[in-house]
C-alpha atoms as a PDB file:
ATOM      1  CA  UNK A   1     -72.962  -8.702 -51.019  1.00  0.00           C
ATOM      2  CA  UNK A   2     -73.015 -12.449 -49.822  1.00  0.00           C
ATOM      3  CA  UNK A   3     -76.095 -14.307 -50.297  1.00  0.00           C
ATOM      4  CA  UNK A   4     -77.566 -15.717 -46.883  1.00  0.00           C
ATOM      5  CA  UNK A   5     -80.044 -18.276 -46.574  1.00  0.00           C
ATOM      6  CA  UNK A   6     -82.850 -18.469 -43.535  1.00  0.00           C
ATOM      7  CA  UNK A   7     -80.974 -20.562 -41.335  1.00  0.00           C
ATOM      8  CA  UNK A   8     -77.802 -18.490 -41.800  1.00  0.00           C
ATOM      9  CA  UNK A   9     -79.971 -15.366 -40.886  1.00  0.00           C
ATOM     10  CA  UNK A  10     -82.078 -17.518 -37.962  1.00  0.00           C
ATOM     11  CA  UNK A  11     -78.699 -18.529 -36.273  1.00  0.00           C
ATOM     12  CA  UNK A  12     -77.518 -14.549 -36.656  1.00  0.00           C
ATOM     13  CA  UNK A  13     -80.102 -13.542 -34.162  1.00  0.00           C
ATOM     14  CA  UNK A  14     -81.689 -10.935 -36.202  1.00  0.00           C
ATOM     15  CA  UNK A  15     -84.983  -9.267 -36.015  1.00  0.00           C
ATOM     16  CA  UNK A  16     -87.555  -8.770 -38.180  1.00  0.00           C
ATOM     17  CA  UNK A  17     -86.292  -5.126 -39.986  1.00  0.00           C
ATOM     18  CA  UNK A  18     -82.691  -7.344 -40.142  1.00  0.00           C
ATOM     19  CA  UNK A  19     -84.123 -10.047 -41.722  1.00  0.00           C
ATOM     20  CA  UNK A  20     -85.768  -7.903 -44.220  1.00  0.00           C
ATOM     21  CA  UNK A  21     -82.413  -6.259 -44.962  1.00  0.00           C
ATOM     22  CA  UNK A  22     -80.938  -9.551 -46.154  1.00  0.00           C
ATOM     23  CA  UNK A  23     -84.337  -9.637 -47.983  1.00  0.00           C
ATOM     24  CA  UNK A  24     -83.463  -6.343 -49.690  1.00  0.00           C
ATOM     25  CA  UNK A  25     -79.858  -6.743 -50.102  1.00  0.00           C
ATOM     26  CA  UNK A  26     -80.027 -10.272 -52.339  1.00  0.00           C
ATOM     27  CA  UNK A  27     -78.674  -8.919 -55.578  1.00  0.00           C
ATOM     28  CA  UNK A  28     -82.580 -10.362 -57.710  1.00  0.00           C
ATOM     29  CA  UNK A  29     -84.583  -8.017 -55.098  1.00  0.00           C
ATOM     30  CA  UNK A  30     -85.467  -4.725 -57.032  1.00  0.00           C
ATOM     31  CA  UNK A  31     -84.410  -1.164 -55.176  1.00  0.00           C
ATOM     32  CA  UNK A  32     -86.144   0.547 -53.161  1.00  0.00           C
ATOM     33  CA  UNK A  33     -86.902   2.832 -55.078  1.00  0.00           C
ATOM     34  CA  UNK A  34     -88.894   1.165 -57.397  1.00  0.00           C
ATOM     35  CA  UNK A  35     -91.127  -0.721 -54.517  1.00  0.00           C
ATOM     36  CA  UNK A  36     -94.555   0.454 -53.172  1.00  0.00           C
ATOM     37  CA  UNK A  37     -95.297   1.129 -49.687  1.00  0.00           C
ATOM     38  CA  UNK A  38     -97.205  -2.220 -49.925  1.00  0.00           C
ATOM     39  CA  UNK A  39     -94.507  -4.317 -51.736  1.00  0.00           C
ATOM     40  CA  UNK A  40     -92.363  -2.354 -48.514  1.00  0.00           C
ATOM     41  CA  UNK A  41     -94.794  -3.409 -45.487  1.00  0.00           C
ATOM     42  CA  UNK A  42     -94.917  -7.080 -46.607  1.00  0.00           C
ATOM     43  CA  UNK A  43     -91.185  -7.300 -47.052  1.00  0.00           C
ATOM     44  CA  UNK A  44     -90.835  -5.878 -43.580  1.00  0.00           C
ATOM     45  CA  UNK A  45     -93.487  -7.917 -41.919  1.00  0.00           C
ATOM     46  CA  UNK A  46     -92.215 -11.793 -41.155  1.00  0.00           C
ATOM     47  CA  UNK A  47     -93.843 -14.755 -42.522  1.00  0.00           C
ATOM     48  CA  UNK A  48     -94.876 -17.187 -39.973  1.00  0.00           C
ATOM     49  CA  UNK A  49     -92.921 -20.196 -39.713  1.00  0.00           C
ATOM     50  CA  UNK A  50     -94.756 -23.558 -40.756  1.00  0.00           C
ATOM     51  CA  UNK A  51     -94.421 -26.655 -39.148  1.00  0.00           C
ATOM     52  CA  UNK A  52     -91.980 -28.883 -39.993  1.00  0.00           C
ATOM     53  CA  UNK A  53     -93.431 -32.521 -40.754  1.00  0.00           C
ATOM     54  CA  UNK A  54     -92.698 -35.398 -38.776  1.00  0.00           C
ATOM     55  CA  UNK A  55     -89.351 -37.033 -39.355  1.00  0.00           C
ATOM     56  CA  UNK A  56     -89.948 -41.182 -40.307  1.00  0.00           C
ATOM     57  CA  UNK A  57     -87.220 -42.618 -37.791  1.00  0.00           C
ATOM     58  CA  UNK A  58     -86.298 -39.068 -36.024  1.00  0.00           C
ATOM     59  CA  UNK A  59     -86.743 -38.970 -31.999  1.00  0.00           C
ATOM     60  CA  UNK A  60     -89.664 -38.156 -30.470  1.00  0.00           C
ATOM     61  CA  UNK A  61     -91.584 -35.198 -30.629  1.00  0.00           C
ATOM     62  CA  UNK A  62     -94.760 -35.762 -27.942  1.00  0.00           C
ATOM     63  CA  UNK A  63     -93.805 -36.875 -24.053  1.00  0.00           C
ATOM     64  CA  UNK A  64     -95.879 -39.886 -24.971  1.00  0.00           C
ATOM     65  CA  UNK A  65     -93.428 -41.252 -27.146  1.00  0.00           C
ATOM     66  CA  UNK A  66     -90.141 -40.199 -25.197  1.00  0.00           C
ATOM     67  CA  UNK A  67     -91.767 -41.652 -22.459  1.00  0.00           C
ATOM     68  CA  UNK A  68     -92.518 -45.231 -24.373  1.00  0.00           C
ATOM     69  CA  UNK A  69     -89.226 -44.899 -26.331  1.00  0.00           C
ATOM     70  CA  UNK A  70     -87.617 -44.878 -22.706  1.00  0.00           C
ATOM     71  CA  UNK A  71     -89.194 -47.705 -21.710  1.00  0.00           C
ATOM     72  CA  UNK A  72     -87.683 -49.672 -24.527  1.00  0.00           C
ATOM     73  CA  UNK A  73     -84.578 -48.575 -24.068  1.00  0.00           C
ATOM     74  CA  UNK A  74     -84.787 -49.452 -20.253  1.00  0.00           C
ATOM     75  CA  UNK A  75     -85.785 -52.554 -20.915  1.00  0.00           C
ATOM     76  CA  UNK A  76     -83.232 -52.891 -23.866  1.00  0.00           C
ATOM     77  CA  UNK A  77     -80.679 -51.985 -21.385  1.00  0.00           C
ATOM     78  CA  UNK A  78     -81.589 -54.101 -18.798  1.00  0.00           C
ATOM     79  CA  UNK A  79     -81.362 -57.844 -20.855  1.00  0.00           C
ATOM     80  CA  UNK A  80     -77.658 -56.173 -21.796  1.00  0.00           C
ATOM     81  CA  UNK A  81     -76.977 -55.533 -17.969  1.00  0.00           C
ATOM     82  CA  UNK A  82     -78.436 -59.368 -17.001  1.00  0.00           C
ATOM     83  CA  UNK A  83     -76.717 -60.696 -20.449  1.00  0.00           C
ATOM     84  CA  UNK A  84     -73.332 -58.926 -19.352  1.00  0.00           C
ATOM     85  CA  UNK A  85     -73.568 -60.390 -15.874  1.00  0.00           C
ATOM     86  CA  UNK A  86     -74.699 -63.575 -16.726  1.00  0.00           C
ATOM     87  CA  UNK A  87     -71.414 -63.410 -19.400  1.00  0.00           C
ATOM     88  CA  UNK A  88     -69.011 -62.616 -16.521  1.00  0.00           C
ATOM     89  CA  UNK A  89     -70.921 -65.401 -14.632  1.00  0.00           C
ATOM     90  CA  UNK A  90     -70.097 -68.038 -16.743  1.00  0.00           C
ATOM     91  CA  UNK A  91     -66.475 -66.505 -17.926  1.00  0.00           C
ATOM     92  CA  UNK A  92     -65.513 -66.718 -14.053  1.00  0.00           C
ATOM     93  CA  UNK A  93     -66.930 -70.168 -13.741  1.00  0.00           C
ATOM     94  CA  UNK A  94     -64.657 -71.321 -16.805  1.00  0.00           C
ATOM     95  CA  UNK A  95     -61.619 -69.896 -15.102  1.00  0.00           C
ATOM     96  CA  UNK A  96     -62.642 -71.518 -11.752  1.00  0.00           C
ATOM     97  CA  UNK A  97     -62.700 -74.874 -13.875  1.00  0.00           C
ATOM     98  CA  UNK A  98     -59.704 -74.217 -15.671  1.00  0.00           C
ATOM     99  CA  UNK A  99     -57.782 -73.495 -12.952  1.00  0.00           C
ATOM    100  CA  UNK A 100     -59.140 -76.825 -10.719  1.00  0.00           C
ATOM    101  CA  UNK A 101     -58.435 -78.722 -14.025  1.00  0.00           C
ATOM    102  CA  UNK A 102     -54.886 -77.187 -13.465  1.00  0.00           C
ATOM    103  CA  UNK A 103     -54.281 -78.134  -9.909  1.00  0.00           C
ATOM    104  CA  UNK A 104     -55.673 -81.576 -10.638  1.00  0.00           C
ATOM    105  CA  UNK A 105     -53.258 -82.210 -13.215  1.00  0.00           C
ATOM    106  CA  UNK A 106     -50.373 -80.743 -10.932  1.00  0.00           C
ATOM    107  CA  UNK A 107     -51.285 -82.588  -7.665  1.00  0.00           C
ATOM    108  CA  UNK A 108     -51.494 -86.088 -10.208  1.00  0.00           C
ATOM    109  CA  UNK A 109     -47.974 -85.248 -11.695  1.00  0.00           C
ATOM    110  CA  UNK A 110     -46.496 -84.828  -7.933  1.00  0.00           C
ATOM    111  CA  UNK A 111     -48.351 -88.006  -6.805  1.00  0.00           C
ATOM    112  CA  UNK A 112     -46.326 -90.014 -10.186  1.00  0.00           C
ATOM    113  CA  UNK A 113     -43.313 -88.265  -9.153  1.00  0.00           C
ATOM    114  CA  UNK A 114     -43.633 -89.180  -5.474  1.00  0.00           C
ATOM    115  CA  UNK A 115     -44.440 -92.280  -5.931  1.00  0.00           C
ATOM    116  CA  UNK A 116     -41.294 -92.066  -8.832  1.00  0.00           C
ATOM    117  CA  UNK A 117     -39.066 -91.454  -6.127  1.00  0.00           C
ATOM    118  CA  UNK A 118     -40.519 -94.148  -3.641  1.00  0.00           C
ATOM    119  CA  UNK A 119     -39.976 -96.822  -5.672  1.00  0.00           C
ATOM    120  CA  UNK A 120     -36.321 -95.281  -6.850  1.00  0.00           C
ATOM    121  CA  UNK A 121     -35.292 -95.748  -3.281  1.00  0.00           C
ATOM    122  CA  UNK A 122     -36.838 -98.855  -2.673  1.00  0.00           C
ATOM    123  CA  UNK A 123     -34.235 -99.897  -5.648  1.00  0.00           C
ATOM    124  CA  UNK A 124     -31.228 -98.488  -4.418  1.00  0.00           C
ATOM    125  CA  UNK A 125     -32.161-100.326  -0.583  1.00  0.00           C
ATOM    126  CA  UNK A 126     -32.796-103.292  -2.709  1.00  0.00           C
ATOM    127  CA  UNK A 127     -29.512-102.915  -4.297  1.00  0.00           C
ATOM    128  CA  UNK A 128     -27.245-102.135  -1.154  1.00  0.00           C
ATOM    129  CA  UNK A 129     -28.740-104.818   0.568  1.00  0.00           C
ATOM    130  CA  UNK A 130     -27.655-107.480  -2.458  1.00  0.00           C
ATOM    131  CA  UNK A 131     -24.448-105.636  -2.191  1.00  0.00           C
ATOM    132  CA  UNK A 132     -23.321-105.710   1.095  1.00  0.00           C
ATOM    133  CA  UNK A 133     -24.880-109.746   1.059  1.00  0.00           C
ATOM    134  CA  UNK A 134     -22.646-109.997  -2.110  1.00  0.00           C
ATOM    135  CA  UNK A 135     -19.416-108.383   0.154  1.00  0.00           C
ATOM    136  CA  UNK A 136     -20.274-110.858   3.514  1.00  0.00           C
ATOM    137  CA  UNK A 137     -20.718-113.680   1.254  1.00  0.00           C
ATOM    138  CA  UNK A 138     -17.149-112.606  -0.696  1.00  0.00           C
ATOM    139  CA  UNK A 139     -15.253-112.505   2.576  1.00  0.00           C
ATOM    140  CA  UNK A 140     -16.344-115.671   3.868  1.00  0.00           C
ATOM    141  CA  UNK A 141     -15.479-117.749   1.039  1.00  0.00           C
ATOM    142  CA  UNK A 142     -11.964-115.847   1.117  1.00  0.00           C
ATOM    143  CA  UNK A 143     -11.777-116.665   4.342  1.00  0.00           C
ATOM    144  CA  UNK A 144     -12.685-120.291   4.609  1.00  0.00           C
ATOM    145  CA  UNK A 145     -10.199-120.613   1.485  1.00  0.00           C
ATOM    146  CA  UNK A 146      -7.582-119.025   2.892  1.00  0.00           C
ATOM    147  CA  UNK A 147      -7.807-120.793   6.373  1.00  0.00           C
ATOM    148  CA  UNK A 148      -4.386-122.925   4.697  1.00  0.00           C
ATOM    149  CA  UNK A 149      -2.382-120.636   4.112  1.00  0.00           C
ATOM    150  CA  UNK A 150       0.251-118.889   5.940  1.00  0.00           C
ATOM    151  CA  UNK A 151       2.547-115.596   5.115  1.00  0.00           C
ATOM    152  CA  UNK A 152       5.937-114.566   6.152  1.00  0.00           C
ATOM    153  CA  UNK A 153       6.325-111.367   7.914  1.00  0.00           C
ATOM    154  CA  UNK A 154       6.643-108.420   5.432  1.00  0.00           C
ATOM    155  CA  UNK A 155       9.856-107.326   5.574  1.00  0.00           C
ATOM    156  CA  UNK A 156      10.803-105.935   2.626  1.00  0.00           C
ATOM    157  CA  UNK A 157      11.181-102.207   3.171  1.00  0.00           C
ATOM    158  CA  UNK A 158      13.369-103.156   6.064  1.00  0.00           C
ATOM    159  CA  UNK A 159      15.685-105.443   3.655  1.00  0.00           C
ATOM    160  CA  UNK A 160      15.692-102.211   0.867  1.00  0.00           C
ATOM    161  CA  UNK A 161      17.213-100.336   3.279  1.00  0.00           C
ATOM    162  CA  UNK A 162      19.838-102.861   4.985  1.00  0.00           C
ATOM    163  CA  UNK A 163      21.196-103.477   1.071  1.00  0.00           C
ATOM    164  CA  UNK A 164      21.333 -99.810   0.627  1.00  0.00           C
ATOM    165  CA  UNK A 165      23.421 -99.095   3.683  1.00  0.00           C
ATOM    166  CA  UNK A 166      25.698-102.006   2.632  1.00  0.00           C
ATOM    167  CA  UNK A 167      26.039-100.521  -0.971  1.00  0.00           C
ATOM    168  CA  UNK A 168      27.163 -96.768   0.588  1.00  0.00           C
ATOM    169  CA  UNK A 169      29.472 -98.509   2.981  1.00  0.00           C
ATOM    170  CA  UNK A 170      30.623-100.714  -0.006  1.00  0.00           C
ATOM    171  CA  UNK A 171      31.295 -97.434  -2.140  1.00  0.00           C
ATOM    172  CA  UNK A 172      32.663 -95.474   0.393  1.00  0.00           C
ATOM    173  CA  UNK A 173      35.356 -98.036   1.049  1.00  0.00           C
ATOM    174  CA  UNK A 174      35.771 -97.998  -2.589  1.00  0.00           C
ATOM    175  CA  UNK A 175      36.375 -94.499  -2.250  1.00  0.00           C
ATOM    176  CA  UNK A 176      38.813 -94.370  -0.023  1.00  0.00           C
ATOM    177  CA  UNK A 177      40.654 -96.956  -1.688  1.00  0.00           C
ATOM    178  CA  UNK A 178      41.155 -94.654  -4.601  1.00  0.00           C
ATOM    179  CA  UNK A 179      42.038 -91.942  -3.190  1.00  0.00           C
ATOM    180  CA  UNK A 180      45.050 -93.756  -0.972  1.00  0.00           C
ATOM    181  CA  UNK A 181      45.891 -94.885  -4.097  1.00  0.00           C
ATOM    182  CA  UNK A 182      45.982 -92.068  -5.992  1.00  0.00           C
ATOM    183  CA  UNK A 183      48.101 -90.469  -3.434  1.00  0.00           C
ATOM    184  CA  UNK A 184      50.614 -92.946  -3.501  1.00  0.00           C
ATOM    185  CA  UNK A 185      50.853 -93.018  -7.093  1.00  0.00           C
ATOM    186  CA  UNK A 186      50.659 -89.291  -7.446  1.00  0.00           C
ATOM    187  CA  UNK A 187      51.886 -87.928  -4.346  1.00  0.00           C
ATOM    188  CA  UNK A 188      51.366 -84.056  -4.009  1.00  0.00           C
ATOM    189  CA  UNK A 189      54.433 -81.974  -5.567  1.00  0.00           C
ATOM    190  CA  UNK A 190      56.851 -80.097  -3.280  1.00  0.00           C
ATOM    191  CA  UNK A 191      58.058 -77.046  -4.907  1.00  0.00           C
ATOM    192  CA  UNK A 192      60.559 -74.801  -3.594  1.00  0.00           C
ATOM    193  CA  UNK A 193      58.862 -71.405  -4.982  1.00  0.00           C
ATOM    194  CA  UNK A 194      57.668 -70.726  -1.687  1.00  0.00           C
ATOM    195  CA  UNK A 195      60.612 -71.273   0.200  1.00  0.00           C
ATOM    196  CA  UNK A 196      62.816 -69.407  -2.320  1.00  0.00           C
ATOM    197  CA  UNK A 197      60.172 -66.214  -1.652  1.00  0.00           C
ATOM    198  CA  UNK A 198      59.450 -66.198   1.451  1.00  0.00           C
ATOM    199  CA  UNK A 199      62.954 -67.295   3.436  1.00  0.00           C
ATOM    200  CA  UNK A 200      62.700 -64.782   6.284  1.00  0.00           C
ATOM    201  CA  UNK A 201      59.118 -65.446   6.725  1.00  0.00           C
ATOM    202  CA  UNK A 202      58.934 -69.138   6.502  1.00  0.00           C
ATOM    203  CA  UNK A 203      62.443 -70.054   8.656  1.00  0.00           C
ATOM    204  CA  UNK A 204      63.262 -68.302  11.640  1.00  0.00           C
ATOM    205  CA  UNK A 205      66.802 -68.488  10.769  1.00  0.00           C
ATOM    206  CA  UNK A 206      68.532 -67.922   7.510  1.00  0.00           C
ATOM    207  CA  UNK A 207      69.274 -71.099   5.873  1.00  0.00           C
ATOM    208  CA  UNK A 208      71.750 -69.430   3.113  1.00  0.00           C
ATOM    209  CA  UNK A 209      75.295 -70.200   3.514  1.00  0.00           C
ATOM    210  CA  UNK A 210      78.105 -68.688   1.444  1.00  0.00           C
ATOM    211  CA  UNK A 211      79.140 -70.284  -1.750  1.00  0.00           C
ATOM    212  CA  UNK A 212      81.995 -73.053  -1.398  1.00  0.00           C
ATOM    213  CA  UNK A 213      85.758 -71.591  -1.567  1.00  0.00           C
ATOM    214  CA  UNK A 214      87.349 -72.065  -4.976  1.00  0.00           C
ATOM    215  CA  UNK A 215      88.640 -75.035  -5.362  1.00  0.00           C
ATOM    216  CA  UNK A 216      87.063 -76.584  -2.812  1.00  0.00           C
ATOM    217  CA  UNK A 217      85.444 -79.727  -3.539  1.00  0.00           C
ATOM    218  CA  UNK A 218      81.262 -80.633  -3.551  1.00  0.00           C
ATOM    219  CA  UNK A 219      79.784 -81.809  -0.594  1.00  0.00           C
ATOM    220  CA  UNK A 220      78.940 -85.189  -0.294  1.00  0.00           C
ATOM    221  CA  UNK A 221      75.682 -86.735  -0.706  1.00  0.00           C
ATOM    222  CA  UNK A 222      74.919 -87.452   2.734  1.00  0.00           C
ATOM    223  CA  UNK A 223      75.893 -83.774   3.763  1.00  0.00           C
ATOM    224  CA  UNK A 224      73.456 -82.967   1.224  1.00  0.00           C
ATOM    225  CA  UNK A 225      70.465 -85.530   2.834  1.00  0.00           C
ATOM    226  CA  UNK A 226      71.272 -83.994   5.902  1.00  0.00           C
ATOM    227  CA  UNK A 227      70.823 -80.054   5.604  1.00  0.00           C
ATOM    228  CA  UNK A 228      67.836 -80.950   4.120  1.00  0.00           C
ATOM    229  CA  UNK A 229      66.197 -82.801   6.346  1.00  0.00           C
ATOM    230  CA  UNK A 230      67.204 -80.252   9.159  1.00  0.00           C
ATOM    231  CA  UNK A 231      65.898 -77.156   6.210  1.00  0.00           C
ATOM    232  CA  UNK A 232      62.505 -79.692   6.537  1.00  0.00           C
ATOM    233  CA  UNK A 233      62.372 -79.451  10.482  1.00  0.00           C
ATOM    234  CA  UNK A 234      62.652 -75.463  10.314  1.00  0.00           C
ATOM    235  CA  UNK A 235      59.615 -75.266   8.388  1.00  0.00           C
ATOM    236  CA  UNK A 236      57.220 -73.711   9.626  1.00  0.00           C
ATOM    237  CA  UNK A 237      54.653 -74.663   7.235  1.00  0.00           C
ATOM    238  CA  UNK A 238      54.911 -79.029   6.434  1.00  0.00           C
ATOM    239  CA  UNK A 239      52.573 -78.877   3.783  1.00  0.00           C
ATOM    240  CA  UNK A 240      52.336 -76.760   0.605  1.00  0.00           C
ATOM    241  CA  UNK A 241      49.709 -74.111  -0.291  1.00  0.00           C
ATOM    242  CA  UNK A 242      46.517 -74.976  -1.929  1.00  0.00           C
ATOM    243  CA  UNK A 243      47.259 -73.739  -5.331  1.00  0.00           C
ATOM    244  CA  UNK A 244      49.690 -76.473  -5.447  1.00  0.00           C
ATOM    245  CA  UNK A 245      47.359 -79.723  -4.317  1.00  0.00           C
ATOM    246  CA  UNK A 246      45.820 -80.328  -7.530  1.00  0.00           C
ATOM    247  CA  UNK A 247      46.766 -80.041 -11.154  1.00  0.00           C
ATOM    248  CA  UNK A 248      45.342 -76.992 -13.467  1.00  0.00           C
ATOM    249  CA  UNK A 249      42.080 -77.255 -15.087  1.00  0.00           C
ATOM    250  CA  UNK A 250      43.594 -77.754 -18.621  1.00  0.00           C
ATOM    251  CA  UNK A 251      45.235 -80.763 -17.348  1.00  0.00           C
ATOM    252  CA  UNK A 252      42.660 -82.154 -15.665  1.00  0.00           C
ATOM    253  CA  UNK A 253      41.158 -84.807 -17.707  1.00  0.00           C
ATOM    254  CA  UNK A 254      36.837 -85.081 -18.263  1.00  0.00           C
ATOM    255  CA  UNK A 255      35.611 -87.599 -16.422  1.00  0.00           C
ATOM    256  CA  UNK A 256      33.067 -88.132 -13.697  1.00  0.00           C
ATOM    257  CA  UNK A 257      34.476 -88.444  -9.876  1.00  0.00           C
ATOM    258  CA  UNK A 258      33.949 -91.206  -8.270  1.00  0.00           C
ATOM    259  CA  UNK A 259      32.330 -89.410  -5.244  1.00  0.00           C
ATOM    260  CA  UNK A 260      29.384 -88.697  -7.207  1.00  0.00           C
ATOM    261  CA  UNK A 261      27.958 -91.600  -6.796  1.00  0.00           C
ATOM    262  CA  UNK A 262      28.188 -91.833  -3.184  1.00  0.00           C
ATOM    263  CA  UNK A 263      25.278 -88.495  -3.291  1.00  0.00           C
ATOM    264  CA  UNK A 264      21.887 -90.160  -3.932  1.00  0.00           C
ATOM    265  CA  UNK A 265      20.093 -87.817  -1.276  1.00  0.00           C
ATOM    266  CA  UNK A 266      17.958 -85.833  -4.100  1.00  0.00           C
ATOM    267  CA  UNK A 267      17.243 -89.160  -5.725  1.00  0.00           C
ATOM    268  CA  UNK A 268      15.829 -90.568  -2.561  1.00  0.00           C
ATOM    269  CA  UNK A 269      14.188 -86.955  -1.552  1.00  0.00           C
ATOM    270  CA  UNK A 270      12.355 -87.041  -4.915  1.00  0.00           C
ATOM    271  CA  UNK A 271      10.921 -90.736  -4.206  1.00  0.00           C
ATOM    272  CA  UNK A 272       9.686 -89.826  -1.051  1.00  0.00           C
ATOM    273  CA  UNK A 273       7.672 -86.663  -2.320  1.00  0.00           C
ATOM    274  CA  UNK A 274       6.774 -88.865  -4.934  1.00  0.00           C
ATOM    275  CA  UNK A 275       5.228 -91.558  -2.539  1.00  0.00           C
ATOM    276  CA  UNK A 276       3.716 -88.753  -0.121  1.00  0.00           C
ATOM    277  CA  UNK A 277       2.009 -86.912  -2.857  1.00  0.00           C
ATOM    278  CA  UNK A 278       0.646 -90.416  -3.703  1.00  0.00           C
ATOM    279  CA  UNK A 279      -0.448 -91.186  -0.383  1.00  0.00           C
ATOM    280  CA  UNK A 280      -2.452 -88.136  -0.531  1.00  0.00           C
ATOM    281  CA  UNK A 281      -4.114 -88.230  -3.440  1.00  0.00           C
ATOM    282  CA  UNK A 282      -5.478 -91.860  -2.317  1.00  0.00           C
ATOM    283  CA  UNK A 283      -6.741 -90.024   1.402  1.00  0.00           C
ATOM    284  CA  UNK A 284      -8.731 -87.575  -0.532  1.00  0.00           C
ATOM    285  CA  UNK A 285     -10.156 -89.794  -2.810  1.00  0.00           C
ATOM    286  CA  UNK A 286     -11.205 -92.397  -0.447  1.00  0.00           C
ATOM    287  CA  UNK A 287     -12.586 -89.761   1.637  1.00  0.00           C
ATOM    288  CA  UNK A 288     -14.658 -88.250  -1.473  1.00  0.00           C
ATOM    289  CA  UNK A 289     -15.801 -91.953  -1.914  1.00  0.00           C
ATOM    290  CA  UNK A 290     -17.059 -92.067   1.541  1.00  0.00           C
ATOM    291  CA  UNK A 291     -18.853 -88.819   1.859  1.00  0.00           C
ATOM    292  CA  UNK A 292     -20.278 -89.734  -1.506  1.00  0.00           C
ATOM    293  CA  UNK A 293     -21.940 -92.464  -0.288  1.00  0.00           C
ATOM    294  CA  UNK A 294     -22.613 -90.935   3.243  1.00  0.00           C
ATOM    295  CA  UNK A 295     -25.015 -88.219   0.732  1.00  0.00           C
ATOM    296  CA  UNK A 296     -26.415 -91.356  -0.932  1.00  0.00           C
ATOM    297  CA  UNK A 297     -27.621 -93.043   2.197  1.00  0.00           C
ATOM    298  CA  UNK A 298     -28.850 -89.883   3.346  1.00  0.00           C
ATOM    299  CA  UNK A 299     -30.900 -89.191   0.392  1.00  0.00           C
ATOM    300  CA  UNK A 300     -32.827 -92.428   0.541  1.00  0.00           C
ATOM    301  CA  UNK A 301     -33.519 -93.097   4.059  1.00  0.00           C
ATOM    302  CA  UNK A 302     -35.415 -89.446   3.367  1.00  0.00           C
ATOM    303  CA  UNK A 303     -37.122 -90.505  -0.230  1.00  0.00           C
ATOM    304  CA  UNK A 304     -37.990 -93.290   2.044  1.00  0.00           C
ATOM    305  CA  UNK A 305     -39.599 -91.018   4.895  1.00  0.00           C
ATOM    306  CA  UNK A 306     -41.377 -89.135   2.248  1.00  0.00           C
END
């Protein structure tokens, strides 16, 4: 059987007769049966428990000394309580300080920067009032040196366009020139194709006569003129088609008309974009220039109210 010690049997709650069991059941007790009835009653009976001695450091034992030993620690606990609170006390005032220290510092770095800015835009009023000084002064001595002197009236655009409108009319009388005198050395050809084909279209009256008798002799040359001058009167039609007014392509030679010069309307178009797109480039920076400075006037006539 397992060996139990006091404690072990204490803690189990047993009585007396148990205790004595464990007593009797520890393997270097001798049997029952070879104790006496005396060696039996004092087994059975329990020993008195003795007193266990004072413990050196252990906690009290009497009220007396729980009582003192409270005290102490009462008191003990009362410097921590007044140490801790003086502790936050001071650990508070530090941040208070720390944080006026802060604020100092800030307010003096706003004053500088204030006071920065002041004299920044006592500069620029400074400046713009040399400027504009500088400008009045400029003017006046252009003026007083250019009291002497005269101009002519600007007239120039005006001229441009008077020499190009005698240059066209120049050209297109040029033009026309050529053309009369390509006519007349290349007159338009008269073919008889059409009249051959289309006789009972083109003439109300058919001009086919029957051949000349045999024998009969040609007719003259002024017979001739005349039929066909009168064939030229039945026309219907004076001139020919358009098929026949100009030469094929593979005859015509490669070179440049002489019309093409007289078109200069995408030339001029293009300048005038040109001159508008200018114009408005100039407008938008001159008004960037002025709002600009509109901003900069603004923003020192209000440093200057700060």
């Amino acid at each position: 059987t397992p060996r139990m010690d006091s404690r072990q049997s204490g803690r189990a709650g047993g009585s007396g007769p148990q205790s004595a069991r464990g007593r009797l059941d520890r393997p270097d007790s001798r049997g029952i049966q070879e104790m006496s009835i005396h060696e039996m009653e004092s087994v059975l009976v329990d020993k008195p428990r003795k007193k266990p001695p004072a413990v050196v450091g252990g906690p009290p034992i009497s009220a007396r000394e729980l009582l003192e030993e409270n005290k102490v620690l009462g008191e003990l606990k009362a410097q921590q309580k007044a140490g801790r609170r003086q502790y936050e006390k001071d650990f508070v005032q530090r941040l208070l300080e720390e944080d006026r220290m802060v604020m100092e510092g800030n307010k003096a770095k706003e004053q500088s920067k204030k006071h920065a800015k002041v004299q920044l835009a006592q500069q620029y009023k400074d400046r713009i009032v040399f400027n504009q000084e500088t400008k009045v002064t400029t003017e006046q001595n252009e003026k007083h040196l250019q009291q002497g002197l005269g101009y002519f009236p600007f007239d120039e655009g005006e001229q441009i366009v008077k020499n190009r409108d005698m240059k066209k009319d120049r050209m297109r009388a040029e033009m026309q020139e050529q053309m009369q005198k390509q006519k007349t050395d290349r007159p338009v050809r008269k073919d008889g194709l059409r009249r051959d084909i289309n006789a009972e279209v083109q003439y109300p009256l058919s001009l086919s006569r029957p051949p000349p008798a045999k024998g009969a002799g040609l007719l003259s040359s002024a017979d001739d003129a005349l039929e066909l001058a009168d064939n030229e009167k039945m026309l219907l039609v004076d001139e020919p088609p358009s098929f026949m007014n100009k030469h094929p392509l593979f005859l015509t030679k490669s070179k440049e008309h002489m019309s093409r010069r007289l078109y200069d309307e995408h030339v001029r178009r293009t300048l005038e974009d040109k001159v508008e797109q200018t114009k408005a480039e100039l407008l938008a920076l001159s008004m960037k220039k002025q709002t600009e400075a509109i901003h900069l006037v603004a923003e020192v006539h209000h440093f200057c109210d700060e």
